[in-house]
N, C-alpha and C. Protein backbone atom coordinates (compact mmCIF):
# COMPACT_ATOMS: atom_id res chain seq x y z
N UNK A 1 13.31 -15.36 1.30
CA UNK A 1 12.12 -14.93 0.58
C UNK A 1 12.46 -13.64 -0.18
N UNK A 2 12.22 -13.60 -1.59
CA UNK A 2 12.37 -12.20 -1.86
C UNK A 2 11.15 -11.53 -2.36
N UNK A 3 11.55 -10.52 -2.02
CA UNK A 3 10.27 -9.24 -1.59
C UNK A 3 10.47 -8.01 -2.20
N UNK A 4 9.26 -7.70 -2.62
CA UNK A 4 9.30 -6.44 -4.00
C UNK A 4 8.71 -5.37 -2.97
N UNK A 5 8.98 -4.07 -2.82
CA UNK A 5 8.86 -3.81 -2.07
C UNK A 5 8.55 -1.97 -3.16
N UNK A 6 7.49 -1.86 -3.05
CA UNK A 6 7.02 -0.29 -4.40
C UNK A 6 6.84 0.64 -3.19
N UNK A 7 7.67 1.58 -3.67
CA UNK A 7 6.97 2.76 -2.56
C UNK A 7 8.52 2.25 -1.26
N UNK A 8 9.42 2.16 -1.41
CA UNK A 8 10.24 1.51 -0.55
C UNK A 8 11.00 2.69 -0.15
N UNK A 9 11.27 4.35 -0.58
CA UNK A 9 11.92 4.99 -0.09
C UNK A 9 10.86 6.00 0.95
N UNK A 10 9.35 5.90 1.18
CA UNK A 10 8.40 6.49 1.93
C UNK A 10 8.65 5.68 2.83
N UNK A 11 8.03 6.93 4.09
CA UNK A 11 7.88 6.32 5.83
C UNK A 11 7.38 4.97 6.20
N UNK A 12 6.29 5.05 4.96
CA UNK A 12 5.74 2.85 5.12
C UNK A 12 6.70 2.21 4.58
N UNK A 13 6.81 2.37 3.50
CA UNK A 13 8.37 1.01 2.96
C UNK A 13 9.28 0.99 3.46
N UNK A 14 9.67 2.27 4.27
CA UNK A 14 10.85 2.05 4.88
C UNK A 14 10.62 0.80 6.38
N UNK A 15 9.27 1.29 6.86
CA UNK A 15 9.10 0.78 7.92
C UNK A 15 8.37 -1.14 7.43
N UNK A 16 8.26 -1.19 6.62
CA UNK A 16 7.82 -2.33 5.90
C UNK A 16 9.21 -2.82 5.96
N UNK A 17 10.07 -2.12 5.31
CA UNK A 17 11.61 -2.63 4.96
C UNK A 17 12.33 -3.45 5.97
N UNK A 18 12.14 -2.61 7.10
CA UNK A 18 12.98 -2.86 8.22
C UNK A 18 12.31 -4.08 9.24
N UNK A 19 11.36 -4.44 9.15
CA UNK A 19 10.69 -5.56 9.88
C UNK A 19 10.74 -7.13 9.11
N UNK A 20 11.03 -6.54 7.71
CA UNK A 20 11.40 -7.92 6.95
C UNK A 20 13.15 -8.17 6.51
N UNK A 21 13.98 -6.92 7.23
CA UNK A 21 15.52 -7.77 7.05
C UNK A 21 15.51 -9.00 7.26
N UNK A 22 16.38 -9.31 6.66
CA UNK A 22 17.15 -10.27 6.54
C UNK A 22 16.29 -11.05 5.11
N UNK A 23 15.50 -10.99 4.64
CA UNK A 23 14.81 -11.32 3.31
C UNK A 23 15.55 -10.77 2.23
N UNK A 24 15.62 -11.46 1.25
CA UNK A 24 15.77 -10.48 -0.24
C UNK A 24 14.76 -9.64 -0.75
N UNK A 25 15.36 -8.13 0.09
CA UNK A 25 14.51 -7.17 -0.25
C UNK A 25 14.95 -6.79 -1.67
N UNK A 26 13.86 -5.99 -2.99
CA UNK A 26 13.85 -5.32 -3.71
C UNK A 26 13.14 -4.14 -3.01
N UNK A 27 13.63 -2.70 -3.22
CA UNK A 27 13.12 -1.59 -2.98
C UNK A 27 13.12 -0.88 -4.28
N UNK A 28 11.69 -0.37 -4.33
CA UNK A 28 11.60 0.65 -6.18
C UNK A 28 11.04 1.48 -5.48
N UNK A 29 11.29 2.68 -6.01
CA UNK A 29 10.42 3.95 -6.29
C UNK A 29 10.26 4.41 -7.20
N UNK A 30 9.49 5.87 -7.33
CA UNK A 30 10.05 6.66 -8.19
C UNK A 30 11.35 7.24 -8.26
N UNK A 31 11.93 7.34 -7.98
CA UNK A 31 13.75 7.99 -8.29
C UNK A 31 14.45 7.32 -7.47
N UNK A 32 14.46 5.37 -7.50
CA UNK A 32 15.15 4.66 -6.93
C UNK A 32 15.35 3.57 -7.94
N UNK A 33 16.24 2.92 -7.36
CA UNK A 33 16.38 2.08 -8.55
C UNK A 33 16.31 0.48 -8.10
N UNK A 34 15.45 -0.34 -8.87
CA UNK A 34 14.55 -0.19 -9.93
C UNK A 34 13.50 1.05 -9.72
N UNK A 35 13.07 1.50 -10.82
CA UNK A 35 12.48 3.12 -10.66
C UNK A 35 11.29 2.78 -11.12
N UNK A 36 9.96 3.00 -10.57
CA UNK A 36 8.73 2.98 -11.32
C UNK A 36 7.94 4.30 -10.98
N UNK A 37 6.96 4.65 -11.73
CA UNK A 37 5.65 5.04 -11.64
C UNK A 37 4.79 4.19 -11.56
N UNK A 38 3.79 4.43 -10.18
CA UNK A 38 2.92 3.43 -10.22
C UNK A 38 1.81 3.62 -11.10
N UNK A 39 1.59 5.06 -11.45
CA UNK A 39 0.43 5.70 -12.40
C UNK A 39 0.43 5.29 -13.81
N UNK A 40 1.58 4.62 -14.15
CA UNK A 40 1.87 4.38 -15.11
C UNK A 40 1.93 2.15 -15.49
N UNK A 41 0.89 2.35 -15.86
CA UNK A 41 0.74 0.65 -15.97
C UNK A 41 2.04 -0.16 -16.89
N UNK A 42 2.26 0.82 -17.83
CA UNK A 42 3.79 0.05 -18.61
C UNK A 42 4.77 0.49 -17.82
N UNK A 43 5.08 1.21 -16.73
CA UNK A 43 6.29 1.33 -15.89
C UNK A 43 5.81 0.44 -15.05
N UNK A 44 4.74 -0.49 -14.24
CA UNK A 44 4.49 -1.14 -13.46
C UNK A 44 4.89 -2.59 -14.09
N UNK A 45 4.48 -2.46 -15.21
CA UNK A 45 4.96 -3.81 -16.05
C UNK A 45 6.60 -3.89 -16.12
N UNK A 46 7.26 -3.10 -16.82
CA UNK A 46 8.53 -3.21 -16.89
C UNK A 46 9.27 -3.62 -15.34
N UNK A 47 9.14 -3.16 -14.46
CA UNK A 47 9.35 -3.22 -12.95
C UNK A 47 9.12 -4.60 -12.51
N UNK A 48 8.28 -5.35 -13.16
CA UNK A 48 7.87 -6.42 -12.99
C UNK A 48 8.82 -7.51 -13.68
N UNK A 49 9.17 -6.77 -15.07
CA UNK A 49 9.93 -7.55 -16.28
C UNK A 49 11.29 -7.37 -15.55
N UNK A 50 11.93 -6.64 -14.52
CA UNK A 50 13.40 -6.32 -14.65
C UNK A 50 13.27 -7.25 -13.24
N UNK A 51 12.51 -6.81 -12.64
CA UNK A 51 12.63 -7.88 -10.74
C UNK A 51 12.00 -9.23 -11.09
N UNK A 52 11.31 -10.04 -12.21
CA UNK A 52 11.37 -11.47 -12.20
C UNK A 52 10.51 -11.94 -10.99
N UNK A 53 10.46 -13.23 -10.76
CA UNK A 53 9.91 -13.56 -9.72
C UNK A 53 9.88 -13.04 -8.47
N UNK A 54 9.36 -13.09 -7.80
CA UNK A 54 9.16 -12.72 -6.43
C UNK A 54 7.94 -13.68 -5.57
N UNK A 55 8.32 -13.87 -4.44
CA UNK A 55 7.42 -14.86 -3.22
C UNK A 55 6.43 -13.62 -2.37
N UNK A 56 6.54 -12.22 -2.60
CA UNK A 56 5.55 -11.88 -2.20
C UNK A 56 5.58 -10.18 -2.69
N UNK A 57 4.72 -9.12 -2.58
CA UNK A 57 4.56 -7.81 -3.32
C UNK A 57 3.72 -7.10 -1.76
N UNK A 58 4.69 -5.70 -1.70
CA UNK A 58 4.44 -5.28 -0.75
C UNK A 58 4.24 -3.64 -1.67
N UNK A 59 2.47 -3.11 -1.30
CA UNK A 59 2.45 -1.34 -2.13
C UNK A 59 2.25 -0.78 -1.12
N UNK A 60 3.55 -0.04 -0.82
CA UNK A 60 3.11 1.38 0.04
C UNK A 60 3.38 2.83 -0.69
N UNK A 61 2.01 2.79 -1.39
CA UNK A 61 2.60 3.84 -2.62
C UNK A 61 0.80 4.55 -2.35
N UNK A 62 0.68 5.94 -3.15
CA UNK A 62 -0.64 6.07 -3.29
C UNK A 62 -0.49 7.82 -2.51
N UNK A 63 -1.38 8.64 -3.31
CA UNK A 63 -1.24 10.04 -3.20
C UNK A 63 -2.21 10.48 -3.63
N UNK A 64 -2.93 11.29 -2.48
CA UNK A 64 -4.13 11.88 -2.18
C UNK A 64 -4.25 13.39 -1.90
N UNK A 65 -5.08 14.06 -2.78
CA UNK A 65 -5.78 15.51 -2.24
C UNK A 65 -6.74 15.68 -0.87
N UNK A 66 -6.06 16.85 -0.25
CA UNK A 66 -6.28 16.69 1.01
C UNK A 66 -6.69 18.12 0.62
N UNK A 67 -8.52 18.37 0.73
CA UNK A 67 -9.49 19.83 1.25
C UNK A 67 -10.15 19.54 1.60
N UNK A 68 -10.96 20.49 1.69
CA UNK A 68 -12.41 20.71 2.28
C UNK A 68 -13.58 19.85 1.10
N UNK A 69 -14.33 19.07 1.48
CA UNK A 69 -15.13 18.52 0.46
C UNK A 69 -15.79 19.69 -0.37
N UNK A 70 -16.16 20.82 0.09
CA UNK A 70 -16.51 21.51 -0.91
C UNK A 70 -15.60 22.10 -1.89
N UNK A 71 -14.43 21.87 -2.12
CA UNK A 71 -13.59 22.67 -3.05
C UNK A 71 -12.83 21.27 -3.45
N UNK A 72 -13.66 19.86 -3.03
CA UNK A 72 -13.32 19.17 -3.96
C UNK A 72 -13.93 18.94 -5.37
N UNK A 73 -12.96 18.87 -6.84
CA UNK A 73 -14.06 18.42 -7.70
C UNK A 73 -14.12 17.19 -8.25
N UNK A 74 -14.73 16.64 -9.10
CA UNK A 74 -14.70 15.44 -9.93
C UNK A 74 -12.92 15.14 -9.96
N UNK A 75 -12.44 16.15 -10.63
CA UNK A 75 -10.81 15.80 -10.83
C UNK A 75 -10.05 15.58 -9.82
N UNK A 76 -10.19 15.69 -8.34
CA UNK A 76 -9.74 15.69 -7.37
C UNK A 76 -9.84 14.20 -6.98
N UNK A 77 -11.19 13.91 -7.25
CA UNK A 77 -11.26 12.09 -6.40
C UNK A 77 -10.73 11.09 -7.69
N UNK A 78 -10.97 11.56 -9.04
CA UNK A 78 -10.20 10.57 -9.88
C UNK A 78 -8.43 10.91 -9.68
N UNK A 79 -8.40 12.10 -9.50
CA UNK A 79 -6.48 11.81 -8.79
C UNK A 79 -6.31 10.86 -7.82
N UNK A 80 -7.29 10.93 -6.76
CA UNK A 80 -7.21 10.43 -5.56
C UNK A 80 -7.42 8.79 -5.96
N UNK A 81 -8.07 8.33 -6.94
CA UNK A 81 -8.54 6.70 -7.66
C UNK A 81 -7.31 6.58 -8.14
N UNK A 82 -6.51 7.66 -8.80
CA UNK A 82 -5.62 6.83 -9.83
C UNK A 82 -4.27 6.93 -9.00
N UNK A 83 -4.10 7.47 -8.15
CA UNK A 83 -3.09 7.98 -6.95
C UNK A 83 -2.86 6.59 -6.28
N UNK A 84 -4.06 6.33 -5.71
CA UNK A 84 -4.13 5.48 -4.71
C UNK A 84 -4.53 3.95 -4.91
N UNK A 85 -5.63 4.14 -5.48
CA UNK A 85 -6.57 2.72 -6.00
C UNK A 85 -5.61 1.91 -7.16
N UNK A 86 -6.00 2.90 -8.05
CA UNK A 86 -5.79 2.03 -9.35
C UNK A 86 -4.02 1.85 -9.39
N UNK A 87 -3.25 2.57 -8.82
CA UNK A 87 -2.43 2.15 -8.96
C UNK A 87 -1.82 0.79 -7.80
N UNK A 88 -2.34 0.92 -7.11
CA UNK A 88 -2.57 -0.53 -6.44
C UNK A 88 -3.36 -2.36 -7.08
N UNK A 89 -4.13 -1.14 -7.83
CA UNK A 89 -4.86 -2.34 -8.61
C UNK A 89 -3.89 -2.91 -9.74
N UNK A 90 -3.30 -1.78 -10.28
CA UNK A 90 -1.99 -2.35 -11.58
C UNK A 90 -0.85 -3.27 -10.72
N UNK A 91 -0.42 -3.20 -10.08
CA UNK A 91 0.35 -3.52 -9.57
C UNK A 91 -0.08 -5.43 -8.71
N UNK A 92 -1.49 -5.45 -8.29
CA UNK A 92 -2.03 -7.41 -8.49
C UNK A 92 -2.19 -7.67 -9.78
N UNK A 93 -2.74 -6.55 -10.46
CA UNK A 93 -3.13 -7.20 -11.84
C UNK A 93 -2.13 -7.62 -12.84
N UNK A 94 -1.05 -6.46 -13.14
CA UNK A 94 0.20 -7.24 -13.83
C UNK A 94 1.25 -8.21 -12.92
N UNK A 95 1.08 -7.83 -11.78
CA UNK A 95 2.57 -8.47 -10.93
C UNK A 95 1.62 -10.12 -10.57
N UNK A 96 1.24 -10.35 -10.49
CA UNK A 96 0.23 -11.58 -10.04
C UNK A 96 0.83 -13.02 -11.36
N UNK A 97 1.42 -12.87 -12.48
CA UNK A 97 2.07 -13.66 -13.00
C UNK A 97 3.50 -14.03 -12.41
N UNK A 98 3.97 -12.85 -11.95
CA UNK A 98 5.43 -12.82 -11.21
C UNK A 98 5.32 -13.32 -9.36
N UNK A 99 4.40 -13.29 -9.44
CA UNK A 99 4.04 -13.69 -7.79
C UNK A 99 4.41 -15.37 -7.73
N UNK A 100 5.12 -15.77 -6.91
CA UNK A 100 4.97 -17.24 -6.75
C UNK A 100 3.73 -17.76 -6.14
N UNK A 101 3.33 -19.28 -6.60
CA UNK A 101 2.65 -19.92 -5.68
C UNK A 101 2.61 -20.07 -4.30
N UNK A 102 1.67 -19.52 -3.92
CA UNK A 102 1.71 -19.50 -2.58
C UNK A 102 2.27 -18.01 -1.68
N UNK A 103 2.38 -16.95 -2.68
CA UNK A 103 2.82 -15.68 -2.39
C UNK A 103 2.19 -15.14 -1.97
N UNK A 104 2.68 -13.47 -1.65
CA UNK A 104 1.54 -12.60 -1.22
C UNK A 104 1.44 -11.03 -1.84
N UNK A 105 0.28 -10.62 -1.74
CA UNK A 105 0.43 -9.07 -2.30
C UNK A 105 -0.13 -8.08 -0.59
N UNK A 106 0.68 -7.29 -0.14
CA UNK A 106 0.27 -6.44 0.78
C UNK A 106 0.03 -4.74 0.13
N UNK A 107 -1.52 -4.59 -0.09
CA UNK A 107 -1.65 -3.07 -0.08
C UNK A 107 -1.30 -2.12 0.67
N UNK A 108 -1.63 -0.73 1.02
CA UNK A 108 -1.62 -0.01 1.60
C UNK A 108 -2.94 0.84 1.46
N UNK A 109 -3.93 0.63 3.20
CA UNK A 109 -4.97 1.84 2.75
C UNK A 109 -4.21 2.86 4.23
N UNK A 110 -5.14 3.12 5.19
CA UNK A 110 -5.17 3.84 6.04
C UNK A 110 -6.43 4.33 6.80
N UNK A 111 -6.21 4.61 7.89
CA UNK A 111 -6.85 5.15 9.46
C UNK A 111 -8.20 5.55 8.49
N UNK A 112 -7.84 6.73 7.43
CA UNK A 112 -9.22 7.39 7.33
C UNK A 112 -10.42 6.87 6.19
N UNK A 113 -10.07 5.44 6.37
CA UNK A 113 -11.46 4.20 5.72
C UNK A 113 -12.25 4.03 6.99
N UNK A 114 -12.00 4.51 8.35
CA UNK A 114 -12.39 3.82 9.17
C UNK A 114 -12.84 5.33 10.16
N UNK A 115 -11.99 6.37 10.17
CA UNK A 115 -12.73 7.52 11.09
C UNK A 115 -11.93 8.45 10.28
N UNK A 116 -12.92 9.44 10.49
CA UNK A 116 -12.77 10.69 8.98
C UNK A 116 -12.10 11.96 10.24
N UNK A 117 -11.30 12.49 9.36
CA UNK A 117 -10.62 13.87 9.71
C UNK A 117 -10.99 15.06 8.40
N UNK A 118 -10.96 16.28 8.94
CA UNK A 118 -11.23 17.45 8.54
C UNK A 118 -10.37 17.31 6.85
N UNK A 119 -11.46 17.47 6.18
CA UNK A 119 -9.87 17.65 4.63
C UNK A 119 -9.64 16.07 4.24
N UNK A 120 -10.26 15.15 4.26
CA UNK A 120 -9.88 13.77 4.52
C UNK A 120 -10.89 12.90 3.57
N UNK A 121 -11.80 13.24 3.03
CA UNK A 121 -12.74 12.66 2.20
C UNK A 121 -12.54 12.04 0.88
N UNK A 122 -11.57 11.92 0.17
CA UNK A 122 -11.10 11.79 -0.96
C UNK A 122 -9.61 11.20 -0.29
N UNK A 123 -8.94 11.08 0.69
CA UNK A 123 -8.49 9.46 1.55
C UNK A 123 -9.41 8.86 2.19
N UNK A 124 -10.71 9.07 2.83
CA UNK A 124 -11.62 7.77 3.24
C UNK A 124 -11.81 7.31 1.79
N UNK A 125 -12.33 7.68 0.82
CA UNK A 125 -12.72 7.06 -0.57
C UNK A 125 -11.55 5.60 -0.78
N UNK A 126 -10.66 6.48 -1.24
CA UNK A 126 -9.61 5.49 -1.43
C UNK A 126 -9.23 4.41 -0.75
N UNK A 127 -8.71 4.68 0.74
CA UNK A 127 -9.08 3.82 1.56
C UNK A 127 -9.89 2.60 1.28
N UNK A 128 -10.95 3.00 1.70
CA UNK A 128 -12.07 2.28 1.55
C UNK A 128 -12.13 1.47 0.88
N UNK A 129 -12.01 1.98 -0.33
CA UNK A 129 -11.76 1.28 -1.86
C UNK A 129 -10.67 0.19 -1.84
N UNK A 130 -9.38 0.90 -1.70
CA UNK A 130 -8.60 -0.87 -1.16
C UNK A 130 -8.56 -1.73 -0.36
N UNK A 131 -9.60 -1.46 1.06
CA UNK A 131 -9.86 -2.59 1.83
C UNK A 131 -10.67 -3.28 1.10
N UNK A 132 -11.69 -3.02 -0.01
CA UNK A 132 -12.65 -3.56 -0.63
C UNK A 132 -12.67 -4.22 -1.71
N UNK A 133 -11.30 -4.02 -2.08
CA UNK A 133 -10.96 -4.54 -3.32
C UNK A 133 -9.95 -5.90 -2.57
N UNK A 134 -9.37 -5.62 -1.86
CA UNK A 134 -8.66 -6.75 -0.78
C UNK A 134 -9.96 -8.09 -0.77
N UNK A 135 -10.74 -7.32 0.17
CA UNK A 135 -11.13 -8.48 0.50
C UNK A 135 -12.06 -9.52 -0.85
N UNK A 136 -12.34 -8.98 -1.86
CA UNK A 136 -12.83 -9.10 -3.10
C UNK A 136 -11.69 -10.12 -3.72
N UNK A 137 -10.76 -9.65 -4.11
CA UNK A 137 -9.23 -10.00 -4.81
C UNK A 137 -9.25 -12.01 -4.96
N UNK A 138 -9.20 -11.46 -2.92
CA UNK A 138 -8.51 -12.93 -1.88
C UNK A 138 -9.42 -14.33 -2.49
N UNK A 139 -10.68 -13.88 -2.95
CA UNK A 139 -11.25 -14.74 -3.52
C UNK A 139 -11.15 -15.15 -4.67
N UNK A 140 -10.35 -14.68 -5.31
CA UNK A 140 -10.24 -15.38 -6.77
C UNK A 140 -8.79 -15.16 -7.27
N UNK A 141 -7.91 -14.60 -6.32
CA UNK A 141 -6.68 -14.93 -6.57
C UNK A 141 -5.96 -16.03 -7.10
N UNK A 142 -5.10 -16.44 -8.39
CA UNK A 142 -4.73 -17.89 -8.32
C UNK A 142 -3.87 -18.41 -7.74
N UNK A 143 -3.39 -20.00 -7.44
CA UNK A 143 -2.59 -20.20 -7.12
C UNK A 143 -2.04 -20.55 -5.96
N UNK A 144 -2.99 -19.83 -4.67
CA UNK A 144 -3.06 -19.61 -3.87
C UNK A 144 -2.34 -18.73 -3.13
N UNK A 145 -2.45 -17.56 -4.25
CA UNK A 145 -1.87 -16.31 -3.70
C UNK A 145 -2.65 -15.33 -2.55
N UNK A 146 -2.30 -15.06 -1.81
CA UNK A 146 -2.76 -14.48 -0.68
C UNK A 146 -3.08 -12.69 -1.20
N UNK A 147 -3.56 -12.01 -0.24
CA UNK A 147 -3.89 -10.80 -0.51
C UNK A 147 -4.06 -10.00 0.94
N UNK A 148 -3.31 -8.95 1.64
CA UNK A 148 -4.48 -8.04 2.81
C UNK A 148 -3.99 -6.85 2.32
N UNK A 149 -4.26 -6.24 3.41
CA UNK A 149 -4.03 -4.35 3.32
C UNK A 149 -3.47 -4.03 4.50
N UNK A 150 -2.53 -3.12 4.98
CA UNK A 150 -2.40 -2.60 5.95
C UNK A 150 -2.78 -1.15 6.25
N UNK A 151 -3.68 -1.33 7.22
CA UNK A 151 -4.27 0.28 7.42
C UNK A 151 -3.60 0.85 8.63
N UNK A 152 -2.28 2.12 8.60
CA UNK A 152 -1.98 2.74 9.46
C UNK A 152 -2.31 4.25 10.04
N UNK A 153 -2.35 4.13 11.22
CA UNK A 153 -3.01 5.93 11.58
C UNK A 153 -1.57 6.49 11.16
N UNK A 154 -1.58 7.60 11.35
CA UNK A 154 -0.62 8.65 11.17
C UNK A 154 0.58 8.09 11.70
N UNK A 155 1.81 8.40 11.24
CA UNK A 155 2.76 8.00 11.96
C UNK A 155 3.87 8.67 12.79
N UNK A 156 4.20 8.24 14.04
CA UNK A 156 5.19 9.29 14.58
C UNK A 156 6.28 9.79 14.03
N UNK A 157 6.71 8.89 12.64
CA UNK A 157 7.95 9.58 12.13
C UNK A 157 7.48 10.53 11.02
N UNK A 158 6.16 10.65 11.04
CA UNK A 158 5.71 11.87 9.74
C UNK A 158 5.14 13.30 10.80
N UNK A 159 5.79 13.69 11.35
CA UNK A 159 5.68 14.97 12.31
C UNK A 159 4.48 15.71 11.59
N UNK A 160 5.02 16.24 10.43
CA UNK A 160 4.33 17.14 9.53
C UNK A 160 3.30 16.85 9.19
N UNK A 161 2.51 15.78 9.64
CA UNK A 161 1.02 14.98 9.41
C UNK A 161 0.08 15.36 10.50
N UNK A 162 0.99 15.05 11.72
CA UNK A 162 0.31 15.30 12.78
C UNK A 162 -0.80 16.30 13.47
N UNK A 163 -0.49 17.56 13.16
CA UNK A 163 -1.56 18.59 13.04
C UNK A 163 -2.98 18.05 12.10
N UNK A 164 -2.84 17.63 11.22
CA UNK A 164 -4.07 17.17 10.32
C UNK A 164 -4.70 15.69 11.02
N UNK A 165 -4.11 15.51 12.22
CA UNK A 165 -4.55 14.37 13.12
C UNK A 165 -5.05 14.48 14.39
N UNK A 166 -5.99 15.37 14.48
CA UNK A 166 -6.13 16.16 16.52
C UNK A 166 -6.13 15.01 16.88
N UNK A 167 -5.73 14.76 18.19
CA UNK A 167 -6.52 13.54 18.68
C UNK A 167 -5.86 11.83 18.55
N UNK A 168 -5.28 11.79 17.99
CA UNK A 168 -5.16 10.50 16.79
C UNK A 168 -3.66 10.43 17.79
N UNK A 169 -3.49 8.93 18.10
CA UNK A 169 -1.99 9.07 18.80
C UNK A 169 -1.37 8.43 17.53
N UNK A 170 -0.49 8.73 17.07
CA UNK A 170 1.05 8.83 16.11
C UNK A 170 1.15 6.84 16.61
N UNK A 171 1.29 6.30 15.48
CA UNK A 171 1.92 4.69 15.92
C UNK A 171 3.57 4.92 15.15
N UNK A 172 4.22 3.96 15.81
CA UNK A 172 5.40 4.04 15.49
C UNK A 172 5.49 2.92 14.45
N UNK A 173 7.12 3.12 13.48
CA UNK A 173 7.12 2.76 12.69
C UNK A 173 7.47 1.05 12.46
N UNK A 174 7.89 1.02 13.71
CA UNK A 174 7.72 -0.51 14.15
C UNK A 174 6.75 -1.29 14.18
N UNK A 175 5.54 -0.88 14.42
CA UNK A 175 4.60 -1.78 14.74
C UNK A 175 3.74 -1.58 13.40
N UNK A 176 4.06 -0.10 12.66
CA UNK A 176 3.26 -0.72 11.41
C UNK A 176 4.56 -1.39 10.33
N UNK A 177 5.13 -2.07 10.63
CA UNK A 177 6.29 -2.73 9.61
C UNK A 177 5.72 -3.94 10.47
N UNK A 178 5.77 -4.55 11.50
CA UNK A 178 5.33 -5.63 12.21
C UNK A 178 4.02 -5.93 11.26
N UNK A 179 3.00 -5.30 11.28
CA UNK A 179 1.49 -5.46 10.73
C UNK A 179 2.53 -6.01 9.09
N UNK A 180 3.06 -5.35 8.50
CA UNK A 180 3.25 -5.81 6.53
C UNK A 180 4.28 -7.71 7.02
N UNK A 181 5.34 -7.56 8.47
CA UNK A 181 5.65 -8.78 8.26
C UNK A 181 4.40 -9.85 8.38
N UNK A 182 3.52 -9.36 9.25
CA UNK A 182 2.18 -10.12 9.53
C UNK A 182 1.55 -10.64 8.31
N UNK A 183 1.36 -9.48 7.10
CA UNK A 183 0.68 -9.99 6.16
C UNK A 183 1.64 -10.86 5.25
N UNK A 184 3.02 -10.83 5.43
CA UNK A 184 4.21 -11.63 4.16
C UNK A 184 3.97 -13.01 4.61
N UNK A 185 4.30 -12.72 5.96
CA UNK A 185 5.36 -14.20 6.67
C UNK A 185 3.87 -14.93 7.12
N UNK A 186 2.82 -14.51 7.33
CA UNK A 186 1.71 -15.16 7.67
C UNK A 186 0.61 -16.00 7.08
N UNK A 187 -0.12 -16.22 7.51
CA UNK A 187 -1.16 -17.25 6.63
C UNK A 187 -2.85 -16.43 6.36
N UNK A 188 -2.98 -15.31 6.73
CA UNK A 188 -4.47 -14.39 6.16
C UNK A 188 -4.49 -14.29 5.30
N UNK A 189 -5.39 -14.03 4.09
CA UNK A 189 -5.89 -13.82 3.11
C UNK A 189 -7.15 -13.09 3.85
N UNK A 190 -7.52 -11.72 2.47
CA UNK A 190 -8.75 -11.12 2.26
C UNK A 190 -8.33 -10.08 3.41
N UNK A 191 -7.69 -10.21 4.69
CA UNK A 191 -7.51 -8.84 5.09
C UNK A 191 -7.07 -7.77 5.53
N UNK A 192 -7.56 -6.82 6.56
CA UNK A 192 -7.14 -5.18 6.50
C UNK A 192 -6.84 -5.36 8.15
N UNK A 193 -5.11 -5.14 8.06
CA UNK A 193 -4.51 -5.38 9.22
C UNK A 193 -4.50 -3.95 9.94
N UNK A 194 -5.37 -3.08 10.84
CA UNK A 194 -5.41 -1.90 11.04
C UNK A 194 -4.11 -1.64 12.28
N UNK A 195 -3.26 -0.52 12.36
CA UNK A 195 -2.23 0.30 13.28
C UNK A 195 -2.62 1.24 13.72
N UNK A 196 -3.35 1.24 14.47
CA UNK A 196 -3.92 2.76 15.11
C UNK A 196 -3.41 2.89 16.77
């Protein structure tokens, strides 16, 4: 099976990466090669034009402002839309010709669509937003292309997260790479595979 894999040099793609060896992985980033911006809809396209077909699309990409809701402004949650959302959204919307029949697209939301932390309001948004657009998608996908999300809590290999998590036990990077083989190698459509 080969597998496009955006966002492939972060703690999720890597851990996405490693639960689907032995597949024909593609890994892109930004300063990897194939190299994209996801913010960028003609670098999402080209990325698409240079990797060709693919049997399934895995985004663990997406970058969020983290304050206090009051010193968030308007410009803060459209970073947080075009960070997170929309560049998830470019990525079914152009790659979905390159998807085979019968393929799959796996998003990436996270923990705080589902329980809010201090500084965290503008990632519940987003969040939110791609479980919602998931389960929306799965229905009118063609082809019978599949669609979920994987929502992970914090992870034990991101140390430096952890303080912004009281409470919250750290999942390892195994079991959220298990959850993205769940959504490739499996048969769901429409949803949000949570790692907490």
């Amino acid at each position: 099976m080969k597998i496009l894999i955006i966002g492939a040099s972060g703690h999720v793609g890597r851990a996405a990466a490693g639960a689907l060896e032995g597949h024909d992985i593609v890994s892109a980033s930004r300063n990897g090669h194939p190299s994209v911006d996801v913010t960028d809809p003609a670098s999402v396209e080209r990325l698409f034009e240079e990797v060709g077909q693919v049997d399934a699309v895995i985004a663990a990409v997406g970058s969020v402002p983290f304050a206090p809701l009051a010193e968030l402004g308007r410009d803060d949650f459209e970073s947080a839309l075009r960070g997170k959302v929309l560049s998830q959204l470019d990525i079914v919307r152009i790659g979905t010709r390159f998807v085979r029949d019968g393929g799959s697209f796996t998003l990436t939301s996270g923990i705080l669509a589902r329980e809010p932390i201090a500084t965290g309001a503008a990632a519940s948004l987003v969040n939110g937003a791609i479980e919602a657009f998931v389960l929306g998608a799965a229905a009118e996908l063609p082809r019978g292309i599949r669609i979920n999300a994987v929502s992970p809590s914090v992870l034990e290999d991101a140390p430096s997260y952890h303080s912004s998590f009281p409470g919250f036990v750290p999942v390892s990077s195994y079991r959220v790479g298990m959850a993205y083989a769940k959504s490739v190698l499996g048969v769901q459509t429409g949803q949000t595979f949570p790692v907490d």
